[in-house]
Protein backbone atom coordinates (compact mmCIF):
# COMPACT_ATOMS: atom_id res chain seq x y z
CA UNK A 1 92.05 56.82 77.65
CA UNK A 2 93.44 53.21 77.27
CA UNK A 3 94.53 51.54 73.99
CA UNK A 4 91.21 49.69 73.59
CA UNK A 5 89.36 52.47 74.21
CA UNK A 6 91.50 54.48 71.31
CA UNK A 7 90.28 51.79 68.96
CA UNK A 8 86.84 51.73 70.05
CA UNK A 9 86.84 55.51 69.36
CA UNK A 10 88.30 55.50 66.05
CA UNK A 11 86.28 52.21 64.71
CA UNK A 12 83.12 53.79 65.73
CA UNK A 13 83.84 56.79 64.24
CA UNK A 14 85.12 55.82 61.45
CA UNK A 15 82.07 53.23 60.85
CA UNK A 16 79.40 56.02 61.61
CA UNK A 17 80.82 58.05 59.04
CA UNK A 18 81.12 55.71 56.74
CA UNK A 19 77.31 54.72 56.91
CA UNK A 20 76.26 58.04 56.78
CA UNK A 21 78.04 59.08 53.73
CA UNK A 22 76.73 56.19 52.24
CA UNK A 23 72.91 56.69 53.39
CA UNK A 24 73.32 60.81 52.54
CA UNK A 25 74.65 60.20 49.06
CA UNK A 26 72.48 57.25 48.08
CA UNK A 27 69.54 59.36 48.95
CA UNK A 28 70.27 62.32 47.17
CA UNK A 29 71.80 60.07 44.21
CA UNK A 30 68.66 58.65 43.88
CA UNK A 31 66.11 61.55 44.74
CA UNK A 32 67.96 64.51 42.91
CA UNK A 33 71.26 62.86 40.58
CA UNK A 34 73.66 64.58 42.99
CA UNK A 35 75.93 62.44 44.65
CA UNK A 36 77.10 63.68 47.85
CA UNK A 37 80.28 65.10 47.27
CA UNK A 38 78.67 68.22 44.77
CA UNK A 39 75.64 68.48 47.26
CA UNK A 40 78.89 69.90 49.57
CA UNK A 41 81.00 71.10 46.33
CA UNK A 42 77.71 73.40 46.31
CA UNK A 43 76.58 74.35 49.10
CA UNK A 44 80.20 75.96 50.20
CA UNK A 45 80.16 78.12 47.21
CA UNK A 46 76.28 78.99 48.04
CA UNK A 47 77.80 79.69 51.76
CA UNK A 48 81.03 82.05 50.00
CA UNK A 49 79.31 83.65 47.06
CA UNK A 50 82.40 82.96 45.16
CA UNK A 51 86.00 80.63 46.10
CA UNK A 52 89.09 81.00 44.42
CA UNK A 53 90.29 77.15 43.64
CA UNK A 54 92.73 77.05 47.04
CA UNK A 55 90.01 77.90 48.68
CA UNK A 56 87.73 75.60 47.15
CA UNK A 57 90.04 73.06 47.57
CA UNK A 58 90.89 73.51 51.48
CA UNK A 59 87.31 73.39 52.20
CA UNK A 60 86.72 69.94 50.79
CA UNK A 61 89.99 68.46 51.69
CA UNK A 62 91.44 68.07 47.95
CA UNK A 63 94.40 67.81 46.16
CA UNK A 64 95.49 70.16 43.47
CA UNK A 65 94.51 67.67 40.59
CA UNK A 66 91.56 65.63 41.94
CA UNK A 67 90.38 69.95 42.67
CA UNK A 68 90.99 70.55 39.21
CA UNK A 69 89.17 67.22 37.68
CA UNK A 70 86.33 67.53 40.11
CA UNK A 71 85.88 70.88 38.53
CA UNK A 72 85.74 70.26 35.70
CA UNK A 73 83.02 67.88 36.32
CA UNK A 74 81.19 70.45 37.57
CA UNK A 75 82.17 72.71 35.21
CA UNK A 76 80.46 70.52 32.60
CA UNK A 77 77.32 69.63 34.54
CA UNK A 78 76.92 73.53 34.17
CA UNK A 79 76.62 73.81 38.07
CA UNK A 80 79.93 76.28 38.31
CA UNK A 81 81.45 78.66 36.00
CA UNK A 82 84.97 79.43 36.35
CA UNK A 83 86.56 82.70 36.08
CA UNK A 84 90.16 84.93 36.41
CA UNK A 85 90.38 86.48 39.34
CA UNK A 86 89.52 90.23 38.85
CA UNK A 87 92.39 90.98 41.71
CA UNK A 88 94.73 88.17 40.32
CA UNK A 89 94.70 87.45 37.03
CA UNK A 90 96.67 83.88 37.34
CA UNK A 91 94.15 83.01 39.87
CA UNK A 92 90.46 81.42 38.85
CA UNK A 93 87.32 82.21 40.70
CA UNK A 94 84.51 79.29 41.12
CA UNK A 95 80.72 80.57 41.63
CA UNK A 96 77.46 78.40 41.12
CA UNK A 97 75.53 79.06 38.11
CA UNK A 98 72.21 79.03 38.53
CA UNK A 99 71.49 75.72 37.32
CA UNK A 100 74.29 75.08 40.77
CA UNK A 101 71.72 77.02 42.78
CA UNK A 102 68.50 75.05 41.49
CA UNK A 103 70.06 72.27 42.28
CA UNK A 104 71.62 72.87 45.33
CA UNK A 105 68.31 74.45 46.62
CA UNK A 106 66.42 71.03 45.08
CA UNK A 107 68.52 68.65 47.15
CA UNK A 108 69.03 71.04 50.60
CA UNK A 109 65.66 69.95 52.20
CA UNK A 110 66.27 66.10 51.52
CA UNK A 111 69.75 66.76 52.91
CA UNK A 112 68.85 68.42 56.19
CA UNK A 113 65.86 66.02 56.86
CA UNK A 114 68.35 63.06 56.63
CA UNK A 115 70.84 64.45 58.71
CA UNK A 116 68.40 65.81 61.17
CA UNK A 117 67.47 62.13 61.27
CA UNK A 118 70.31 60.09 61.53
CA UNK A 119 73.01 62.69 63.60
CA UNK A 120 70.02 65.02 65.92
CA UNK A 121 67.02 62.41 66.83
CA UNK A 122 69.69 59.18 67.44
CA UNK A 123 71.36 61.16 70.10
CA UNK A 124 69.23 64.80 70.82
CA UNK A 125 69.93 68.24 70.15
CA UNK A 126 72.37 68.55 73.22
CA UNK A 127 74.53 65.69 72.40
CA UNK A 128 74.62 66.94 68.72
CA UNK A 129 75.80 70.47 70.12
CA UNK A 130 78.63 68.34 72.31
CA UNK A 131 79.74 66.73 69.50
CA UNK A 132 79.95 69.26 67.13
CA UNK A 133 82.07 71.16 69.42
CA UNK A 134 84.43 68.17 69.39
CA UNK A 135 84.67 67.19 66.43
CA UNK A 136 85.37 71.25 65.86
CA UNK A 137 88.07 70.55 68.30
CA UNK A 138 89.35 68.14 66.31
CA UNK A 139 89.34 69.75 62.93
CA UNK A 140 91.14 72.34 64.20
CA UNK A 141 94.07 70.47 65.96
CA UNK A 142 94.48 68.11 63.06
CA UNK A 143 94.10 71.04 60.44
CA UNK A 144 97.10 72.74 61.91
């Protein structure tokens, strides 16, 4: 792949993300007060049942600190309880609350119809499948 090409790659990227971030959590902002970033916050705890705050943290690509802030956000919204660790007692143990569920369950259908609309129907189910498989390519090689 030439230079140029590299750029094209990453500017495209980088700019389709970008809009549809913005579009997802403007949307779900404005339909159910959840910005983006809990819609996700929630649905991997849905996904795990329960995540210790590593975990929790690895998943959504955070730092120690902005984990610990963004949970206690959370925390205060009443979406996620926190908890010792029954097996570790200086670990802590996230898990949705059901007010977490409610809303997580609220804002799922807006969620999927948006990104059924901007990421499937712009380029069709096989494409999608193609590119999901890359970018799992790429999570993996830059996650190790």
């Amino acid at each position: 792949m030439t230079k140029s090409a590299t750029g094209d790659l990453w500017h495209t990227f980088a700019r389709a993300h970008r809009l549809l971030v913005s579009k997802l959590d403007s949307a779900l902002q404005e339909m159910h007060g959840l910005p983006l970033s809990r819609f996700e916050a929630l649905a991997h705890l849905h996904t795990a049942g329960s995540l210790r705050m590593h975990e929790f943290a690895e998943r959504l690509v955070l730092s120690r600190s902005a984990t610990t802030r963004f949970v206690d956000r959370l925390e205060q919204e009443g979406l996620v309880t926190r908890t010792l660790c029954a097996d570790d007692r200086r670990g802590m143990e996230l898990r949705l609350t059901d007010e977490g569920r409610h809303r997580l369950r609220e804002a799922l259908p807006t969620h999927r119809r948006l990104v059924e609309r901007y990421l499937i129907d712009s380029v069709g189910s096989q494409m999608a499948t193609t590119v999901a498989g890359a970018l799992s390519t790429i999570a993996r090689e830059v996650g190790d």
